[in-house]
C-alpha atoms as a PDB file:
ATOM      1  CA  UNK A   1       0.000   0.000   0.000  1.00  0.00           C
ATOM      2  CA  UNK A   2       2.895   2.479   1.028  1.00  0.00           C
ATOM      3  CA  UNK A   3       4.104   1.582  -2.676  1.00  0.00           C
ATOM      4  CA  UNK A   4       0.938   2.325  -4.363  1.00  0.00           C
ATOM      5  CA  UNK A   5       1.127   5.650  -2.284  1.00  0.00           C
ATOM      6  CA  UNK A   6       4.582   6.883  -3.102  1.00  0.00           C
ATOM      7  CA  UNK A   7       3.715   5.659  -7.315  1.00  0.00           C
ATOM      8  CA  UNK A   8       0.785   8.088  -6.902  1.00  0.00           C
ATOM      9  CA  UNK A   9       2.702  11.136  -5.442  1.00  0.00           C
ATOM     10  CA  UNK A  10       5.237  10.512  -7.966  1.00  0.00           C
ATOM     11  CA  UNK A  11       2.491  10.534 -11.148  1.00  0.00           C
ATOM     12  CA  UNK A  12       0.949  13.763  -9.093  1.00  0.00           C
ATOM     13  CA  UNK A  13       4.035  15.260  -9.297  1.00  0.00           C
ATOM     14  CA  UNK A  14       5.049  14.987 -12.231  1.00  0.00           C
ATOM     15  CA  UNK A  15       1.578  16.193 -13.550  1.00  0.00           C
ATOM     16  CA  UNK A  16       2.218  19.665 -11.697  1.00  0.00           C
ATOM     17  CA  UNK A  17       5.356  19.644 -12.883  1.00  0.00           C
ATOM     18  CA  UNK A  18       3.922  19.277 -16.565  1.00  0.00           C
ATOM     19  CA  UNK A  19       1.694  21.787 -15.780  1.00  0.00           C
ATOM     20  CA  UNK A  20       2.993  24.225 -14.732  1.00  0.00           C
ATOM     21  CA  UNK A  21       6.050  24.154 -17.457  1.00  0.00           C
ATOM     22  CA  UNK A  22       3.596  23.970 -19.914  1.00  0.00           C
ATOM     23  CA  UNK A  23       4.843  22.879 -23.926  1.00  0.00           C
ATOM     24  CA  UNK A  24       6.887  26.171 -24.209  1.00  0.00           C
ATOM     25  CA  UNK A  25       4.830  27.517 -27.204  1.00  0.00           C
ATOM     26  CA  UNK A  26       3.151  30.769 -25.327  1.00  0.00           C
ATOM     27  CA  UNK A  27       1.608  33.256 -27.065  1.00  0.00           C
ATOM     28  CA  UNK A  28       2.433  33.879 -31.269  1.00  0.00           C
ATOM     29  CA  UNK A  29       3.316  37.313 -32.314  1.00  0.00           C
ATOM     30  CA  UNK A  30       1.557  37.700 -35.124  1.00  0.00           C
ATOM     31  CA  UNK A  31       3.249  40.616 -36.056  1.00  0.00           C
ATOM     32  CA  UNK A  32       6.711  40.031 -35.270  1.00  0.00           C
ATOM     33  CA  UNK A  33       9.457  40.599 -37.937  1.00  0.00           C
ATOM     34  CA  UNK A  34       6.882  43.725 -39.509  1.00  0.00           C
ATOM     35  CA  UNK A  35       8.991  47.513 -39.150  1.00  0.00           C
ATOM     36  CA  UNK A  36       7.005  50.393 -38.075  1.00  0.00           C
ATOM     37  CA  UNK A  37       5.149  50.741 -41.927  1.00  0.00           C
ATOM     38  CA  UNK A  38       3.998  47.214 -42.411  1.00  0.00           C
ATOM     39  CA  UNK A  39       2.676  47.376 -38.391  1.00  0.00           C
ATOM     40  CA  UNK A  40       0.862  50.426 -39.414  1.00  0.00           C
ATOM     41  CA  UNK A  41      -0.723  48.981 -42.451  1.00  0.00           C
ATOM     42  CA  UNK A  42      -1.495  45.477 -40.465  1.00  0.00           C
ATOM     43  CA  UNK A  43      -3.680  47.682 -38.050  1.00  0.00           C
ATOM     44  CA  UNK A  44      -5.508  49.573 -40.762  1.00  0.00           C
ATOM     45  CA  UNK A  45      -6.447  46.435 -41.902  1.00  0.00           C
ATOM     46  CA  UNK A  46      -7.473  44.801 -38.782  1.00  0.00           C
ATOM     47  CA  UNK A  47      -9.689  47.948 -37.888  1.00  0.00           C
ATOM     48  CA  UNK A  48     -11.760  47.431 -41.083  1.00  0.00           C
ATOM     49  CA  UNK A  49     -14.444  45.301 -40.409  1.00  0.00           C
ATOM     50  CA  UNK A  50     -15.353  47.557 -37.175  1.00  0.00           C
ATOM     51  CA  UNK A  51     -14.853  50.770 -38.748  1.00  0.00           C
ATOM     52  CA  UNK A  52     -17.541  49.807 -41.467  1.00  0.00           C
ATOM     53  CA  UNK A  53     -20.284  49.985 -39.653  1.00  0.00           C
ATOM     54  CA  UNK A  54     -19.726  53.706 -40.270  1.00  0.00           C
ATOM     55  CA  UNK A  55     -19.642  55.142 -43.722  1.00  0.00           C
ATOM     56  CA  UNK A  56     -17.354  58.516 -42.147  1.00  0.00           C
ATOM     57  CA  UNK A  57     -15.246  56.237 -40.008  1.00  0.00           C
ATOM     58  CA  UNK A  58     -14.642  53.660 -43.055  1.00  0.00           C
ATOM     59  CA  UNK A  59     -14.035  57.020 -45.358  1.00  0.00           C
ATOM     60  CA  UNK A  60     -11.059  57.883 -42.856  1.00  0.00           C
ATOM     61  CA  UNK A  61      -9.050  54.955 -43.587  1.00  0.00           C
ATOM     62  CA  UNK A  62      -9.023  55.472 -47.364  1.00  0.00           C
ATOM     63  CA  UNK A  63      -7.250  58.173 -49.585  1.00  0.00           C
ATOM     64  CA  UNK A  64      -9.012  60.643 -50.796  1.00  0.00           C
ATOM     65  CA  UNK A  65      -9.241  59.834 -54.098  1.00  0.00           C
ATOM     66  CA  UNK A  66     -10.828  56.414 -53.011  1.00  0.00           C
ATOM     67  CA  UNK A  67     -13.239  57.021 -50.747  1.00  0.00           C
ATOM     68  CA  UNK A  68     -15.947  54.142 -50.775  1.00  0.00           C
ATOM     69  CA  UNK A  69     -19.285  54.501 -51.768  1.00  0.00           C
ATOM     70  CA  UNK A  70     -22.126  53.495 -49.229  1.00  0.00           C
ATOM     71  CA  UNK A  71     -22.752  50.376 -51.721  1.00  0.00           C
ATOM     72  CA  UNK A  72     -19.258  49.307 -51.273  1.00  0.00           C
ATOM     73  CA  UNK A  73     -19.804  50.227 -47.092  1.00  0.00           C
ATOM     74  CA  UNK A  74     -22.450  47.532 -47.006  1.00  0.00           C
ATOM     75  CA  UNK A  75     -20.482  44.839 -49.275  1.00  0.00           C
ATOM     76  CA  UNK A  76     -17.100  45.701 -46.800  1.00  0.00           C
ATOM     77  CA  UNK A  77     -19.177  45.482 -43.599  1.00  0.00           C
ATOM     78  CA  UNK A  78     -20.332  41.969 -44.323  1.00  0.00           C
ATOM     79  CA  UNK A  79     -16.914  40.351 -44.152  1.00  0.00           C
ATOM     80  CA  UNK A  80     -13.432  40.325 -42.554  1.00  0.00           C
ATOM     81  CA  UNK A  81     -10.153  40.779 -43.007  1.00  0.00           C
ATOM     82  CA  UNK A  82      -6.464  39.865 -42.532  1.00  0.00           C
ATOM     83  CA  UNK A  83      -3.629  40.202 -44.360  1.00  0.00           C
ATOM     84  CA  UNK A  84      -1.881  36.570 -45.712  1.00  0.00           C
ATOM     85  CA  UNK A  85       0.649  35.677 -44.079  1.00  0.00           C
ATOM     86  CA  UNK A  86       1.496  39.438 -43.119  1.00  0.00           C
ATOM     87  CA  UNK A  87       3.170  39.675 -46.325  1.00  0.00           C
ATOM     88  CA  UNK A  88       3.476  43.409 -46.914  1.00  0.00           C
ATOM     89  CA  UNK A  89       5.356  44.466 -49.522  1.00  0.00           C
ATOM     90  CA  UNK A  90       6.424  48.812 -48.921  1.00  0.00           C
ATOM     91  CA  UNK A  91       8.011  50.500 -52.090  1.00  0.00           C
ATOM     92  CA  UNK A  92       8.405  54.566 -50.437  1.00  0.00           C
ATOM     93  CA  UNK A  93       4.853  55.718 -50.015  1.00  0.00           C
ATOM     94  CA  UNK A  94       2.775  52.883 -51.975  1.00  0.00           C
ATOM     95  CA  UNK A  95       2.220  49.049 -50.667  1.00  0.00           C
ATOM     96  CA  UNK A  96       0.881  45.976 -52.235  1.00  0.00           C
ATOM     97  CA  UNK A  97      -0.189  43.120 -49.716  1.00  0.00           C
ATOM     98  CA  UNK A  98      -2.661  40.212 -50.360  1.00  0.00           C
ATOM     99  CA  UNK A  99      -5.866  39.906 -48.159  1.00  0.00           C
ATOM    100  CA  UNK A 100      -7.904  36.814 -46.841  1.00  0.00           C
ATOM    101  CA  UNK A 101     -11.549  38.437 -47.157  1.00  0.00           C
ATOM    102  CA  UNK A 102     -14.422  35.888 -44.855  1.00  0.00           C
ATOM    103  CA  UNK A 103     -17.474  36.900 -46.080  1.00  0.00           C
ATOM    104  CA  UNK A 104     -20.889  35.000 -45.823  1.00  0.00           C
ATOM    105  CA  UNK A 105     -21.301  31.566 -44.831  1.00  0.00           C
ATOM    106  CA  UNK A 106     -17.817  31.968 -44.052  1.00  0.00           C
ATOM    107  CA  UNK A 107     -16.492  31.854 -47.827  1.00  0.00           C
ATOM    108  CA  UNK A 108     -12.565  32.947 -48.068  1.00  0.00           C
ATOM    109  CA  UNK A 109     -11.393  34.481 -50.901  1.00  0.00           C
ATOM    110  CA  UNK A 110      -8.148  36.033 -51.646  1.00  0.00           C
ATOM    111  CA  UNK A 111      -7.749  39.498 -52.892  1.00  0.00           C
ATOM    112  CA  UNK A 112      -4.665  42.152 -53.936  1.00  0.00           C
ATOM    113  CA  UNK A 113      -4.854  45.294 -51.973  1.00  0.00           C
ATOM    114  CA  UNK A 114      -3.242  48.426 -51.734  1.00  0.00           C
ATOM    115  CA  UNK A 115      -2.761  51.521 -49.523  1.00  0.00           C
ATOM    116  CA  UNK A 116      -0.762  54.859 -49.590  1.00  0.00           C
ATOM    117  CA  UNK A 117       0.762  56.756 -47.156  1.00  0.00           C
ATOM    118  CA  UNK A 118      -0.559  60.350 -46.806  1.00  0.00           C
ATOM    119  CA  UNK A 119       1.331  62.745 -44.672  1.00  0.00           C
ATOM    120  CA  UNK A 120       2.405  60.559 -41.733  1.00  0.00           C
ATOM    121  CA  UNK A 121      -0.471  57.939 -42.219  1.00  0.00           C
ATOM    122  CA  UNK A 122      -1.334  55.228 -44.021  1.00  0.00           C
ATOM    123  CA  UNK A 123      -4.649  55.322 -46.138  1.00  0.00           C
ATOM    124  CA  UNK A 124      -6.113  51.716 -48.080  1.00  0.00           C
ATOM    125  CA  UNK A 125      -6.658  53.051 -51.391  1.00  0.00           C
ATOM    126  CA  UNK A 126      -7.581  49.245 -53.844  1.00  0.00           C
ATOM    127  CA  UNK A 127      -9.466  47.378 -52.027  1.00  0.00           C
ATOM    128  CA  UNK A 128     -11.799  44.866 -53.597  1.00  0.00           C
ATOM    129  CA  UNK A 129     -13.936  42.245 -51.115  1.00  0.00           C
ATOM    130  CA  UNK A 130     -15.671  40.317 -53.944  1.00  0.00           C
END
């Protein structure tokens, strides 16, 4: 019995042990390896699908020469976005980065966007959803 005891104190151990090491992965930094540019962008992105519940708001992150249209509002607000594999490619003030678009009935599709930088910020400028 005192064996049985002493096997079971050992597995209990070991268990909080296991525990409380964990596997080592922790969190993932999605945006790790992205300079200050390509963060920027990433964000702008990410805000999207909130922002477009709000024809002004969504307006705000575009350039001014491609401000959506409240048709395009209602075909943006019905889906979301992330950018593949945070692949952002930055050429000066211009960048070209490809975007996983969920829409309905959780349908993926991939599209090519792009976005400008005006003054200090960055504006989406091409960005199709269908």
């Amino acid at each position: 019995m005192a064996r049985i005891h002493r096997i079971g104190m050992w597995w209990l151990a070991a268990l909080i042990l296991a525990v409380s090491v964990g596997c080592g992965g922790g969190p993932i930094d999605v945006n790790e390896g992205l300079d200050e540019d390509q963060l920027a962008i990433a964000n702008l992105v990410g805000q999207v699908a909130d922002m477009s519940r709000s024809l002004q708001e969504l307006r705000e992150m575009y350039a001014k020469d491609s401000q959506p249209t409240a048709a395009e509002q209602r075909d943006i607000s019905k889906g979301f976005y992330f950018i593949k594999d945070q692949q952002i490619e930055v050429s000066g003030t211009t960048a070209s980065f490809t975007v996983v678009v969920t829409g309905e009935n959780d349908s993926k599709t991939e599209k090519p966007w792009t976005a400008v930088k005006e003054g200090d910020a960055w504006k989406l400028k091409d960005t199709p959803v269908k």
